[in-house]
PDB file of N, CA and C in Angstrom:
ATOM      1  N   UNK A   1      -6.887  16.273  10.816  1.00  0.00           N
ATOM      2  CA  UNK A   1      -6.338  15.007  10.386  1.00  0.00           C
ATOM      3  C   UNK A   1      -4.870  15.216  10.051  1.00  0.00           C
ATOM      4  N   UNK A   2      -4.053  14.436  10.563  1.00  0.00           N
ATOM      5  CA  UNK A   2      -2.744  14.534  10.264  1.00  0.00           C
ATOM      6  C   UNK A   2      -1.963  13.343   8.967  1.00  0.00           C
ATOM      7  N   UNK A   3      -1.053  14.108   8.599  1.00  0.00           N
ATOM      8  CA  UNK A   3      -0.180  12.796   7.416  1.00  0.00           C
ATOM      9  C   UNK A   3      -0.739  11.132   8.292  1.00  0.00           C
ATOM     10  N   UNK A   4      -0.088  11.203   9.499  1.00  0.00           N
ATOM     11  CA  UNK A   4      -0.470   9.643   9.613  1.00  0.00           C
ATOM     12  C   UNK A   4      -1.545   9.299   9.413  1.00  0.00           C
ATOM     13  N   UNK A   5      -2.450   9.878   9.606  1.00  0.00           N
ATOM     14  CA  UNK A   5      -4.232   9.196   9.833  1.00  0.00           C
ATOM     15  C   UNK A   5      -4.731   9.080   8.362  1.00  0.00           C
ATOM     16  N   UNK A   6      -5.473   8.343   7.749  1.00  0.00           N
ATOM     17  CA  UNK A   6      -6.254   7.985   6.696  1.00  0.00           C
ATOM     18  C   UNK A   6      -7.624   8.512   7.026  1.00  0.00           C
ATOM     19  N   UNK A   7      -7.729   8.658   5.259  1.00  0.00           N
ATOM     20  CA  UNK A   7      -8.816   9.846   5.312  1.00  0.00           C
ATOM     21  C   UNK A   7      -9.932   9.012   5.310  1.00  0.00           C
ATOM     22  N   UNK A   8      -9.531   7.463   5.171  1.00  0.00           N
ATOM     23  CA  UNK A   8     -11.022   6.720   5.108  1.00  0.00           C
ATOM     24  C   UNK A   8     -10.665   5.264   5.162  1.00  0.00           C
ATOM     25  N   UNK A   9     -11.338   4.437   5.974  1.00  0.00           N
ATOM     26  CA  UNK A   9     -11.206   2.911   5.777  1.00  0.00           C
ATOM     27  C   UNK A   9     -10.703   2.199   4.834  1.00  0.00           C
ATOM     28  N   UNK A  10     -10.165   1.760   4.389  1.00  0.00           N
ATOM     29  CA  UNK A  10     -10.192   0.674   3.471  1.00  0.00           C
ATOM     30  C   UNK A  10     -10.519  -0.945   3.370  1.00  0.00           C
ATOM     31  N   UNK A  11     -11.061  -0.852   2.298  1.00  0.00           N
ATOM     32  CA  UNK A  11     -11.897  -2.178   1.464  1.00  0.00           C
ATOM     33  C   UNK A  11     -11.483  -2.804   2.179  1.00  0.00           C
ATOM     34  N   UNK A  12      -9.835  -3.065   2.424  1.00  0.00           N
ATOM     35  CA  UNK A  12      -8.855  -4.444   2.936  1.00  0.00           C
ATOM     36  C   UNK A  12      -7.292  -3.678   2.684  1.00  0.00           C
ATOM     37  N   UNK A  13      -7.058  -4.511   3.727  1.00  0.00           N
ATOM     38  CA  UNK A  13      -5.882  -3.884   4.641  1.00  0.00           C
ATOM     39  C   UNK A  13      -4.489  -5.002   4.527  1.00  0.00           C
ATOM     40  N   UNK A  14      -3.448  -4.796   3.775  1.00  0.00           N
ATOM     41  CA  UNK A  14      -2.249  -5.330   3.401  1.00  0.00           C
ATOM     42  C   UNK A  14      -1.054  -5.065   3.713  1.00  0.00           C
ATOM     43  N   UNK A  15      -0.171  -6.244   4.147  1.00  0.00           N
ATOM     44  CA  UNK A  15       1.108  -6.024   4.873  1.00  0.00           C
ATOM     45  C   UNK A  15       2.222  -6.138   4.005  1.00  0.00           C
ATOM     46  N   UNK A  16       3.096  -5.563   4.137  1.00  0.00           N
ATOM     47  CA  UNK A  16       4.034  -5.760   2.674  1.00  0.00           C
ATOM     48  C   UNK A  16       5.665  -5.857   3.305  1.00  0.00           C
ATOM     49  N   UNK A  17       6.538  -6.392   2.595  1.00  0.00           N
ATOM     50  CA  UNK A  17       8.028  -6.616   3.358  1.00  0.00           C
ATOM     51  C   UNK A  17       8.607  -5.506   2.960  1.00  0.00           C
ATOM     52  N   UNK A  18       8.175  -5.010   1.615  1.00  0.00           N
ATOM     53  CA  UNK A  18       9.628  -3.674   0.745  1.00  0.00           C
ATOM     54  C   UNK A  18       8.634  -2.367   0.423  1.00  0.00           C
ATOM     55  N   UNK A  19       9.009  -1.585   1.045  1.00  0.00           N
ATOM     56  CA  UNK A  19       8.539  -0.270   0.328  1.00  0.00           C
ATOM     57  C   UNK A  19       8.084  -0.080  -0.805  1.00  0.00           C
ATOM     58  N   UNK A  20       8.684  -0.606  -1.812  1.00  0.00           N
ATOM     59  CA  UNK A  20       8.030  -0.501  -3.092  1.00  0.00           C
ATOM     60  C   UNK A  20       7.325  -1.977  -3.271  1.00  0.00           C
ATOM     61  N   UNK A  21       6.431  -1.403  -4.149  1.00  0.00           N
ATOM     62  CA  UNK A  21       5.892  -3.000  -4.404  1.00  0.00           C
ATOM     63  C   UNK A  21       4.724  -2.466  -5.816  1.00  0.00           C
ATOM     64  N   UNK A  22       3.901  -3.917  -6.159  1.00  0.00           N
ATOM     65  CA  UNK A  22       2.923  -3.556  -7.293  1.00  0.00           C
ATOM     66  C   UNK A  22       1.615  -3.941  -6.630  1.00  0.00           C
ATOM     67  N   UNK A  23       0.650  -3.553  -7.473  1.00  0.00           N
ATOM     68  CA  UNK A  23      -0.755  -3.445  -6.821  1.00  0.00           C
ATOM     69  C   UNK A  23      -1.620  -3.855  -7.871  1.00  0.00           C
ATOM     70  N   UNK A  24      -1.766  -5.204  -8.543  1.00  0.00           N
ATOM     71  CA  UNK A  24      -2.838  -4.931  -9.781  1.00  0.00           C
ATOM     72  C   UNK A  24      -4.581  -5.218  -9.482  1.00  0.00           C
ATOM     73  N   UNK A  25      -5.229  -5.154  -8.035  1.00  0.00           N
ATOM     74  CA  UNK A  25      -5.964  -5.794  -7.690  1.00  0.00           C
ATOM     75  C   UNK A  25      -6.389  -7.463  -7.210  1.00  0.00           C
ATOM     76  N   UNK A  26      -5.574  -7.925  -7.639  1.00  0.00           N
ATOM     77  CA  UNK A  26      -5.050  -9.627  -7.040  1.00  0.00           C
ATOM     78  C   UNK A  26      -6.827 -10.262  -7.525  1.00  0.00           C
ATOM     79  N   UNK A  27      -7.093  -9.782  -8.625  1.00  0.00           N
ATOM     80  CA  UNK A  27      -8.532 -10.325  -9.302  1.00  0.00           C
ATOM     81  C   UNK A  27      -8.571 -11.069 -10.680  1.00  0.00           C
ATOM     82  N   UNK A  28      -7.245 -11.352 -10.795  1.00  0.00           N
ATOM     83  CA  UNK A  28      -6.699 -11.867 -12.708  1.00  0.00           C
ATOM     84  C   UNK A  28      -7.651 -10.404 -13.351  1.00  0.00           C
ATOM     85  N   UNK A  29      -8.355 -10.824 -14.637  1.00  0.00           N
ATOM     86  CA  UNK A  29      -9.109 -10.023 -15.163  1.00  0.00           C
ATOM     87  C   UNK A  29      -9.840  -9.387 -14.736  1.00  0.00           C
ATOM     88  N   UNK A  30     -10.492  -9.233 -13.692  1.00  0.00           N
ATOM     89  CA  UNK A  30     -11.739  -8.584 -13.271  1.00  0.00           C
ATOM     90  C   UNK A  30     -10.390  -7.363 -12.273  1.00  0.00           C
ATOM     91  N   UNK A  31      -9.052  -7.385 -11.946  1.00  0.00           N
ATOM     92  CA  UNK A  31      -8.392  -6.273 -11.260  1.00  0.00           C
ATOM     93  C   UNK A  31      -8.543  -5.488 -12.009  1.00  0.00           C
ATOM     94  N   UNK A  32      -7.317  -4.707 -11.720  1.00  0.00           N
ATOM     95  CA  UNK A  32      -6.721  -3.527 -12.073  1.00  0.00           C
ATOM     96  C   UNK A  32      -5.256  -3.481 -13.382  1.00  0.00           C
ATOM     97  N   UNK A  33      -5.354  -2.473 -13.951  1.00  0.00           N
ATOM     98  CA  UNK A  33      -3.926  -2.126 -14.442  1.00  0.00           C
ATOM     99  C   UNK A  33      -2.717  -2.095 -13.145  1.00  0.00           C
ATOM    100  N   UNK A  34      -1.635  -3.053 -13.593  1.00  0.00           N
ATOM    101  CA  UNK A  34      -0.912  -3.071 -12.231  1.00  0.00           C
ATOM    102  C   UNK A  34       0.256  -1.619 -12.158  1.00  0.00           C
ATOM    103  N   UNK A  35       0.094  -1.119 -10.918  1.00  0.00           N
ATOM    104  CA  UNK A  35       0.486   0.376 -10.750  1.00  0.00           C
ATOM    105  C   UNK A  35       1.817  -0.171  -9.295  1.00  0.00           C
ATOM    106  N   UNK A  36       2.864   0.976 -10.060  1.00  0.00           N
ATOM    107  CA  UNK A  36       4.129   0.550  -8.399  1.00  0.00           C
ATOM    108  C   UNK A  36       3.447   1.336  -7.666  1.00  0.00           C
ATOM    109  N   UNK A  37       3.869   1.107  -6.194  1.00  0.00           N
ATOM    110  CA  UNK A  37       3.015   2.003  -5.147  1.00  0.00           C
ATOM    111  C   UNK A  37       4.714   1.843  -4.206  1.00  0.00           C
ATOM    112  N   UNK A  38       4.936   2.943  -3.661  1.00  0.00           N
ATOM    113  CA  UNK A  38       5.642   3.420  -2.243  1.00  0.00           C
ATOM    114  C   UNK A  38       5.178   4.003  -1.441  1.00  0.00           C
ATOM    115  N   UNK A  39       5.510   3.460  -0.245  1.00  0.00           N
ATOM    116  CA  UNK A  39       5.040   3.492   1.050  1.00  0.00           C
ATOM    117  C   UNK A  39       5.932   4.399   1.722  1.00  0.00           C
ATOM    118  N   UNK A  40       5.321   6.163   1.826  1.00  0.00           N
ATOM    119  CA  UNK A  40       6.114   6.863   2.431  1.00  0.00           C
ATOM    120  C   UNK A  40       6.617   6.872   3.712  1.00  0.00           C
ATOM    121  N   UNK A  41       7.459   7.095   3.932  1.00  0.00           N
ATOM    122  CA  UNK A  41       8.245   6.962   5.918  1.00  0.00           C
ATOM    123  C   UNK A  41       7.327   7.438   6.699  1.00  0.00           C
ATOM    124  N   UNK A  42       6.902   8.977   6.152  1.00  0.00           N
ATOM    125  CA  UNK A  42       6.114  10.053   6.865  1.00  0.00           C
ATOM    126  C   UNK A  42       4.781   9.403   7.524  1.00  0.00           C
ATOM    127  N   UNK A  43       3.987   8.443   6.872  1.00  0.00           N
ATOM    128  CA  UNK A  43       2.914   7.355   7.167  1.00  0.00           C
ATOM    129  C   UNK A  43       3.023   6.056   7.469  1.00  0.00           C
ATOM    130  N   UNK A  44       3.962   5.611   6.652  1.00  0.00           N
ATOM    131  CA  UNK A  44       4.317   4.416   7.170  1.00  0.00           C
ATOM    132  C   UNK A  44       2.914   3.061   6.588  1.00  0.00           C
ATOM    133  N   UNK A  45       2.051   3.980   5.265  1.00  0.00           N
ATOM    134  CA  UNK A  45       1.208   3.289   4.536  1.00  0.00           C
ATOM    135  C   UNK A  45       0.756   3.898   3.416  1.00  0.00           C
ATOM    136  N   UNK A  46      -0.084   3.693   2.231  1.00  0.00           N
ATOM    137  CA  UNK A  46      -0.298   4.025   0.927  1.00  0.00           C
ATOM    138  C   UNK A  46      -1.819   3.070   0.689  1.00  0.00           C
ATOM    139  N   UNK A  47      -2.525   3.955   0.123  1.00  0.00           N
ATOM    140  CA  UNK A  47      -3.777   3.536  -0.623  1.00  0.00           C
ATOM    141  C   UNK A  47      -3.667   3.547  -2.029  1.00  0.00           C
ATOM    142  N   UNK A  48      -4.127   1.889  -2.353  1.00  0.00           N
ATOM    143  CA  UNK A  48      -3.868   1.822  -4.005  1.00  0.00           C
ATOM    144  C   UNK A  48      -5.169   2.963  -4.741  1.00  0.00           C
ATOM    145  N   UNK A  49      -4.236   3.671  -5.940  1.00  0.00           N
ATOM    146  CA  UNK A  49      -5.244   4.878  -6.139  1.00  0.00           C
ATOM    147  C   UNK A  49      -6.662   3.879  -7.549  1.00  0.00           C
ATOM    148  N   UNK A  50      -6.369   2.613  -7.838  1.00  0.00           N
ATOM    149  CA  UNK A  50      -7.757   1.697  -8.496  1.00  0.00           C
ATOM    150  C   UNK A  50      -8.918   1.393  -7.234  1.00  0.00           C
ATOM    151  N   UNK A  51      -7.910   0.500  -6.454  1.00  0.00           N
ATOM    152  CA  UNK A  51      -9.047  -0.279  -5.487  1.00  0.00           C
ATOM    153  C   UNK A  51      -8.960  -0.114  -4.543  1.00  0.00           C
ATOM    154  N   UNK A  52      -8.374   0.816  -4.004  1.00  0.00           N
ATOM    155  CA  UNK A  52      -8.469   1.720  -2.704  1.00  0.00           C
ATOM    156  C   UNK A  52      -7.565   0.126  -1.285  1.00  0.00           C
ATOM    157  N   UNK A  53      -6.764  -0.500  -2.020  1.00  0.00           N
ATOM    158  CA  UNK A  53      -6.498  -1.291  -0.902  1.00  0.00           C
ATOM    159  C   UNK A  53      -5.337  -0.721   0.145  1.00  0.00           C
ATOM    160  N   UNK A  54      -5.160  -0.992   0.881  1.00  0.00           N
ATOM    161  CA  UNK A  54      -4.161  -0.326   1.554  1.00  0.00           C
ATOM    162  C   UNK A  54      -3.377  -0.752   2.201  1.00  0.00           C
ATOM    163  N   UNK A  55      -2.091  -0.362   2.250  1.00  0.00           N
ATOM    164  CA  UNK A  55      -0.772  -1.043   2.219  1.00  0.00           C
ATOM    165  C   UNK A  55      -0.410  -0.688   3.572  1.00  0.00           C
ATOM    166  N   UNK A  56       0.578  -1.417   4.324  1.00  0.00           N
ATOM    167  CA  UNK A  56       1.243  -0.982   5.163  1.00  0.00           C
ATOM    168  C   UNK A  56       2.459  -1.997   5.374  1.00  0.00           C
ATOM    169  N   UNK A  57       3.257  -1.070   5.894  1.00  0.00           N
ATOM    170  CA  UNK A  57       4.847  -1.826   6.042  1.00  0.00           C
ATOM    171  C   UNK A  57       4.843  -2.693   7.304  1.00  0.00           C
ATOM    172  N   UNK A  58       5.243  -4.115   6.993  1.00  0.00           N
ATOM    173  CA  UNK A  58       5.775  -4.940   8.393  1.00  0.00           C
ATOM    174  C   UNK A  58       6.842  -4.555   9.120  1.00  0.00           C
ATOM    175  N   UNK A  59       6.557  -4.148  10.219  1.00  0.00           N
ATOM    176  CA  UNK A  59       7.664  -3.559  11.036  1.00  0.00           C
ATOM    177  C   UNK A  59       8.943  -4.234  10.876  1.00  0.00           C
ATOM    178  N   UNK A  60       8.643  -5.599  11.304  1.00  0.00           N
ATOM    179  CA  UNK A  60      10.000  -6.507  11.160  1.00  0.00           C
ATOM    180  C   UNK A  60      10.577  -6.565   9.893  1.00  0.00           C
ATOM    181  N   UNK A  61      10.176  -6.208   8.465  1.00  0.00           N
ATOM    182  CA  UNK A  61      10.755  -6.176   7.573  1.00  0.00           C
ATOM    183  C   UNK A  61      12.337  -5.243   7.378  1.00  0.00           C
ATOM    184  N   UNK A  62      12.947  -6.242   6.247  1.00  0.00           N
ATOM    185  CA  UNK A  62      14.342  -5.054   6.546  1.00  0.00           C
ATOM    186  C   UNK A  62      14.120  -4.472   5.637  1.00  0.00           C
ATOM    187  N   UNK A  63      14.906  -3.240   6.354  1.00  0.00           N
ATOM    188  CA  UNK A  63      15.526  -1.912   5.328  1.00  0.00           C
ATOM    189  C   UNK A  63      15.672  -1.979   3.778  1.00  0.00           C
ATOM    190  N   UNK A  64      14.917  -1.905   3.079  1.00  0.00           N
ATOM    191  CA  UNK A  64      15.082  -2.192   1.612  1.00  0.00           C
ATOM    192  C   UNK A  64      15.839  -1.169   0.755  1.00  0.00           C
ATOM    193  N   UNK A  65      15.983   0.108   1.436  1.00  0.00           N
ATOM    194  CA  UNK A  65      16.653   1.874   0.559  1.00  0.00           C
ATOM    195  C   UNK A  65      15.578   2.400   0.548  1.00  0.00           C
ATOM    196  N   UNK A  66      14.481   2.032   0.118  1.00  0.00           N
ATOM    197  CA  UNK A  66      13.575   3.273  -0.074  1.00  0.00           C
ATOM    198  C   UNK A  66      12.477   4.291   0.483  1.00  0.00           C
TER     199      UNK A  66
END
């Protein structure tokens, strides 16, 4: 298995415009503590480490720095 590949499915699968972003489960009370998450270059996606959702960058999005 390489950096790009995921080690496992996820729950549900999310598109995001900026590299950084927050993750509190999108459940009001029943989520999560809301945690920042970055989306490394090397993958080009990130699994929230509560609810396992998983992020990935819109290609067409611009360059944000990070």
């Amino acid at each position: 298995m390489s950096a790009s590949q995921p080690a496992h499915d996820a729950p549900a699968t999310h598109v995001v415009q900026t590299r950084r972003f927050s993750c509190d489960g999108g459940e009001g009370a029943l989520g999560h503590p809301r945690v920042w998450l970055t989306i490394p270059q090397e993958t080009g996606w990130i699994d929230c480490p509560y609810c396992d959702a998983r992020y990935t960058l819109d290609p067409n999005a611009a360059h944000d720095g990070h």
